[in-house]
Protein backbone atom coordinates (compact mmCIF):
# COMPACT_ATOMS: atom_id res chain seq x y z
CA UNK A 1 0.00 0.00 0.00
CA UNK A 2 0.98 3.83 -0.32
CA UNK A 3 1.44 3.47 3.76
CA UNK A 4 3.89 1.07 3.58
CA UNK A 5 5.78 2.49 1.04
CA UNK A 6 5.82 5.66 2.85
CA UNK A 7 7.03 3.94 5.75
CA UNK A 8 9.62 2.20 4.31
CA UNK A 9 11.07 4.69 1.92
CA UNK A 10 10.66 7.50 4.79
CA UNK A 11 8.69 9.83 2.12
CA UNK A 12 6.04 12.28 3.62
CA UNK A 13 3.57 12.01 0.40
CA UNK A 14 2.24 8.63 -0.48
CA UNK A 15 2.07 9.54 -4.39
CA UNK A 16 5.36 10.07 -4.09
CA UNK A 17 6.01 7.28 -2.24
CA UNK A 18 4.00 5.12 -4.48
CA UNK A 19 5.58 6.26 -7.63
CA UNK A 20 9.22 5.79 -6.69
CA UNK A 21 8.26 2.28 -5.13
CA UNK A 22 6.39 1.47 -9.01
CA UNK A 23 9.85 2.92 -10.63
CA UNK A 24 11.98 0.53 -8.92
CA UNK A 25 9.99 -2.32 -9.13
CA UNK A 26 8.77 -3.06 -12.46
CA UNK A 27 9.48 -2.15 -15.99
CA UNK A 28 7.80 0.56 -18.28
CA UNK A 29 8.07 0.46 -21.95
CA UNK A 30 5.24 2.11 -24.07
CA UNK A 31 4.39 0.34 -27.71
CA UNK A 32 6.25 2.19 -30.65
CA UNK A 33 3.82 5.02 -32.21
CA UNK A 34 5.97 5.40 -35.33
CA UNK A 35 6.77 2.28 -37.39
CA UNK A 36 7.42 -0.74 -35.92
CA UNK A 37 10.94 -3.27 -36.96
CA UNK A 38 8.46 -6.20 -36.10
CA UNK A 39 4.82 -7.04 -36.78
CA UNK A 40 3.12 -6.86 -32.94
CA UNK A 41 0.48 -9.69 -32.36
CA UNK A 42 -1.66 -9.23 -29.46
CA UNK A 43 -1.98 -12.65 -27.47
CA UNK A 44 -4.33 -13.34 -24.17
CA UNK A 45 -7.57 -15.35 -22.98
CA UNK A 46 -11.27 -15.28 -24.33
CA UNK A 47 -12.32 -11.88 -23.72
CA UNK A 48 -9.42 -10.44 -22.71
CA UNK A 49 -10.10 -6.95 -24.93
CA UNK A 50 -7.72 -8.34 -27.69
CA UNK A 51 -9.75 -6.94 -30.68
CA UNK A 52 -10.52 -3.48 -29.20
CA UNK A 53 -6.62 -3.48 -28.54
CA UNK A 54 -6.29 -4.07 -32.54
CA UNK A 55 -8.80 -1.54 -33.59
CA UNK A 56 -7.19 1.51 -31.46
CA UNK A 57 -4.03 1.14 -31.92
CA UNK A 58 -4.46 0.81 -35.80
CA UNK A 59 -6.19 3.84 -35.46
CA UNK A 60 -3.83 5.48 -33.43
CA UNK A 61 -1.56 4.73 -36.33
CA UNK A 62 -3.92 5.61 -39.36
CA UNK A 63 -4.60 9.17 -37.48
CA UNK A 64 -0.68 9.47 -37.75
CA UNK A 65 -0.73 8.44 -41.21
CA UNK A 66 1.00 5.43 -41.21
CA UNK A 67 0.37 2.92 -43.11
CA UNK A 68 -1.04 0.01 -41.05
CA UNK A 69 -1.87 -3.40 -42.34
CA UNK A 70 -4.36 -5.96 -39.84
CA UNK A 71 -4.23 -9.16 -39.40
CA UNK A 72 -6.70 -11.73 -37.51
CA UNK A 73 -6.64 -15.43 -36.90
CA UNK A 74 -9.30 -15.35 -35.07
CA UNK A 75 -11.23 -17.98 -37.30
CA UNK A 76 -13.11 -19.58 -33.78
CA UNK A 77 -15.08 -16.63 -32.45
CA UNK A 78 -18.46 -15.95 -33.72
CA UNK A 79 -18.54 -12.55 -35.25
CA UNK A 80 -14.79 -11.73 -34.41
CA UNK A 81 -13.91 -11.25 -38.38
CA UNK A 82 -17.15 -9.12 -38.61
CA UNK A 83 -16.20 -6.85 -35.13
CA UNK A 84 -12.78 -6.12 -36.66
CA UNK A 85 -13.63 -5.77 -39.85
CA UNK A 86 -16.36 -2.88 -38.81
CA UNK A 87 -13.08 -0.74 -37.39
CA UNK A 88 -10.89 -1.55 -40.03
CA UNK A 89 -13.43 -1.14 -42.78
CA UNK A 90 -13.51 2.48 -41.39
CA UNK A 91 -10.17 3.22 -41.20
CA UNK A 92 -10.35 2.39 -44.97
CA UNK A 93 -8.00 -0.90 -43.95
CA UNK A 94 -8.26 -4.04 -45.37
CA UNK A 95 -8.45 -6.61 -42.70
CA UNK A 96 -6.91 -9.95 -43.61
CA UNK A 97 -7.70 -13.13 -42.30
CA UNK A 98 -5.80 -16.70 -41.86
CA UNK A 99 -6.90 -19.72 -40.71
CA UNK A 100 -3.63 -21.58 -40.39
CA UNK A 101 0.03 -20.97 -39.80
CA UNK A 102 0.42 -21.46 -43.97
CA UNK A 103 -2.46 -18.83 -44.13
CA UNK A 104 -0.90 -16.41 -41.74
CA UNK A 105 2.54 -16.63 -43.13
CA UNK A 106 1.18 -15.57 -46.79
CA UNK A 107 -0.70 -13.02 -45.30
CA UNK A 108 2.54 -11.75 -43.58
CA UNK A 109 4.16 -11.86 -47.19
CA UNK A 110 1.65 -9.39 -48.24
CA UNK A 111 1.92 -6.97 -45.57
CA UNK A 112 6.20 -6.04 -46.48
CA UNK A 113 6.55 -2.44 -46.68
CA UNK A 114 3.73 -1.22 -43.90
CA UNK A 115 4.80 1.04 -41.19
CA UNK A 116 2.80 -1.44 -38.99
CA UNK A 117 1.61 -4.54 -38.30
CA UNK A 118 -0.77 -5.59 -36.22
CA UNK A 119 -2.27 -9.26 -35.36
CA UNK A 120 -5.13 -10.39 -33.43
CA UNK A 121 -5.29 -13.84 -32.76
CA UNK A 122 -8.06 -15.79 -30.91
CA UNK A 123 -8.35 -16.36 -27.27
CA UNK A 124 -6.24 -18.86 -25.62
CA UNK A 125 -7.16 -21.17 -22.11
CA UNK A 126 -3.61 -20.89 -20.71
CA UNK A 127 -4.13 -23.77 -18.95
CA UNK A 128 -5.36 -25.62 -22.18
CA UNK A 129 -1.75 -27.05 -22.97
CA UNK A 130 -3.13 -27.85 -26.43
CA UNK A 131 -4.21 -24.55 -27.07
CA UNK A 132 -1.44 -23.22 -25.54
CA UNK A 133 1.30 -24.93 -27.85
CA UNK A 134 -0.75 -24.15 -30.96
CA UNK A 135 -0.35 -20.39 -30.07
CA UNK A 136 3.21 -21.07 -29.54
CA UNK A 137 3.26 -22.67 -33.08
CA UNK A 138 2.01 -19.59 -34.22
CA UNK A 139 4.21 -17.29 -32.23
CA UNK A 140 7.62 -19.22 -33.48
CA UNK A 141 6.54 -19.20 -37.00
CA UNK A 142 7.35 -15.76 -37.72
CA UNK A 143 9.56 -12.60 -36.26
CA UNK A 144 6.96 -11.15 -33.91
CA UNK A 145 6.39 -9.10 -31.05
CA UNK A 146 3.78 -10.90 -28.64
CA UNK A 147 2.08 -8.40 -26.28
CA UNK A 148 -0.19 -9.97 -23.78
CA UNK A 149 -3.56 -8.24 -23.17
CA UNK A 150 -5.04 -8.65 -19.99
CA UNK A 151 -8.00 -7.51 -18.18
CA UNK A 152 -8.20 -5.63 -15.20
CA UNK A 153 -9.65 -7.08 -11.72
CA UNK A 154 -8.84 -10.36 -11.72
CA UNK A 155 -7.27 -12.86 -8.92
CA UNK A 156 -4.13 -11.36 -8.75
CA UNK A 157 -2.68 -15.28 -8.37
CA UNK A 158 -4.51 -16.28 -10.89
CA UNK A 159 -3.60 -13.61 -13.01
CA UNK A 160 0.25 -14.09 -11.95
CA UNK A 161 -0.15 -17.65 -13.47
CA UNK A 162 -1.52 -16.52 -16.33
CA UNK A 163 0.98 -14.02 -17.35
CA UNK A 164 3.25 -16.98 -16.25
CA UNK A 165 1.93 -18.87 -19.38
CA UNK A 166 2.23 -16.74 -21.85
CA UNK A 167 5.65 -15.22 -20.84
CA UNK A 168 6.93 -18.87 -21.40
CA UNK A 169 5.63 -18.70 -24.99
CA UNK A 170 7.24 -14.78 -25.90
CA UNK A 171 5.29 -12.47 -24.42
CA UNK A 172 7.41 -9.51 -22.28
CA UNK A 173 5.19 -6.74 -22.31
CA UNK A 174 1.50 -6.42 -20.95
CA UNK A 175 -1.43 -4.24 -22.26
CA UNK A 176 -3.72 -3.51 -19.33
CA UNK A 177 -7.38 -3.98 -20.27
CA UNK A 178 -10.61 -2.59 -18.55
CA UNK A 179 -9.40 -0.97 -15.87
CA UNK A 180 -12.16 1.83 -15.91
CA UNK A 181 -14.41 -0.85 -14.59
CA UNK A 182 -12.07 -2.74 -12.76
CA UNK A 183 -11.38 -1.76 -8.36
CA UNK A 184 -8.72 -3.55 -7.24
CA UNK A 185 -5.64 -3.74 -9.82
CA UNK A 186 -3.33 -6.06 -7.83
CA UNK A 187 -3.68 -9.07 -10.66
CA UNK A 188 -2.10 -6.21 -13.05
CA UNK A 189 0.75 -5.86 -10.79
CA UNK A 190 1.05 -9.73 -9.72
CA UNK A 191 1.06 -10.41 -14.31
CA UNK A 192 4.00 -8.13 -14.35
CA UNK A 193 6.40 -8.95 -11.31
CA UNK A 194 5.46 -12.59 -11.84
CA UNK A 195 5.43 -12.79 -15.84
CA UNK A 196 8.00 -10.93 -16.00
CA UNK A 197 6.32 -8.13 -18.29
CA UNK A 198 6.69 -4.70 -18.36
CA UNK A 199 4.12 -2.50 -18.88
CA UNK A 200 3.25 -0.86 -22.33
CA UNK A 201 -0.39 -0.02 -22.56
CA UNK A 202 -3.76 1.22 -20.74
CA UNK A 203 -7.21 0.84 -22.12
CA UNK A 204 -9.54 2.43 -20.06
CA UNK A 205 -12.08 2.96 -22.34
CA UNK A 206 -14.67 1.30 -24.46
CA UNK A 207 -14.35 4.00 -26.96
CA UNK A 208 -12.22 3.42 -30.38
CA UNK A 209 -11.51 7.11 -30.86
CA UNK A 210 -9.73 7.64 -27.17
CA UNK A 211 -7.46 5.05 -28.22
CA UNK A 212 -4.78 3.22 -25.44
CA UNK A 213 -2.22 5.39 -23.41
CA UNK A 214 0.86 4.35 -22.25
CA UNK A 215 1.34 3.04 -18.58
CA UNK A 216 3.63 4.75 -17.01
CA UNK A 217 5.00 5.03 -13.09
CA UNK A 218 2.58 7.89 -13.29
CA UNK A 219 0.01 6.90 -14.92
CA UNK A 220 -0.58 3.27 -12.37
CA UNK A 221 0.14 5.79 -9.34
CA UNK A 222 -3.13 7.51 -10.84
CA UNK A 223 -5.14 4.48 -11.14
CA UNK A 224 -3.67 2.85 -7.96
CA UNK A 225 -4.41 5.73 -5.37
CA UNK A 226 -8.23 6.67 -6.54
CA UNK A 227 -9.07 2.86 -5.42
CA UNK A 228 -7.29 2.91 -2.37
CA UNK A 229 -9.04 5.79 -1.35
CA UNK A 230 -12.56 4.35 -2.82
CA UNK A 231 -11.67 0.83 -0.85
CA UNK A 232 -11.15 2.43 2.31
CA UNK A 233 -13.88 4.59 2.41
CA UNK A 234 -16.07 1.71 0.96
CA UNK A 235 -14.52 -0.50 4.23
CA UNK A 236 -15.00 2.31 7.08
CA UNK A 237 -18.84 2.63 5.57
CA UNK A 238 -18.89 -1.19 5.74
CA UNK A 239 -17.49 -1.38 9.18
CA UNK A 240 -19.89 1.33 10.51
């Protein structure tokens, strides 16, 4: 908590506090804005806010005019191609689609020359070795970036073993998910320190047009102190 830190690091202000404790503890690296040396495939469980990732950061890129070029292999999820293919069709982007590793590698082929490159890919059980190992597959067959996206307000072991899983297959940084509706983001911090990730992105927003953020020691102090201050007044009204 803010108190501890402020104990421990003998700071008067628990922002401060906070902050300098986030600093030394885990590792902040935003996603590129400009062109990209590797095509960036977003990885993560069912639901997870993979597809919304896509569709704002290739607009974040098309409103910087870049050239993007989108990729899905998301052939599992009813309406997945059709939800993508909405933003994209928009963005005057032509979404491509693969169905297999053959599939995906072609459509890589065709995508030389972009600025960006960005891959959605369906959602993954991490502890569905099968599923886990064909994402792997998928991963290995080409020079990509894997970023795991993860919601907000989960378990925070659970969501440490999670970010476990994927970390094992490539992933190293984590795009935070949800957390406008999320109150307690220890399962963000417990996916970083025990995945191993460092922090790129924030979506806090349903909205295409705000677009993602990126997560800095600022930023987290931000979402971190509101909810402590929510929790304990939420516990002292409980309590009373």
């Amino acid at each position: 908590s803010a108190d501890l830190c402020v104990s421990v690091m003998g700071l008067e202000e628990p922002r401060i506090a906070l902050l300098a404790a986030l600093e030394n503890l885990f590792s902040f690296k935003p996603l590129p804005t400009g062109a990209m040396v590797r095509p960036l495939m977003l990885v993560g469980m069912p639901g997870a806010g993979k597809t919304l990732a896509v569709a704002k950061l290739a607009a974040r890129a098309s409103l910087q005019g870049l050239n993007v070029q989108v990729i899905t292999t998301d052939s599992q999820r009813a309406g997945g191609f059709e939800q993508l293919s909405a933003f994209t069709r928009l963005m005057d982007i032509d979404l491509k689609k693969a169905g297999s590793t053959a599939e995906f590698l072609a459509r890589l082929e065709e995508t030389k020359g972009a600025d960006q490159v960005l891959i959605d890919t369906a959602g993954v059980n991490p502890f569905d070795m099968d599923q886990v190992k064909t994402l792997a597959r998928l991963i290995g067959s080409a020079d990509v970036t894997p970023v795991l996206v993860h919601p907000a307000g989960g378990d925070a072991d659970e969501t440490g073993d999670i970010a476990k899983v994927f970390a094992t297959i490539g992933a190293h940084a984590l795009l935070a998910t949800r957390v406008d509706v999320a109150r307690r983001l220890g399962g963000l911090l417990a996916a970083a320190q025990q995945g191993g990730l460092s922090f790129a992105e924030v979506s806090d927003t349903a909205r295409v047009a705000d677009g993602l953020s990126p997560l800095t020691p600022s930023r987290l102090t931000q979402f971190l102190l509101p909810r402590a201050e929510d929790m304990r007044v939420h516990n002292a009204r409980k309590a009373g």
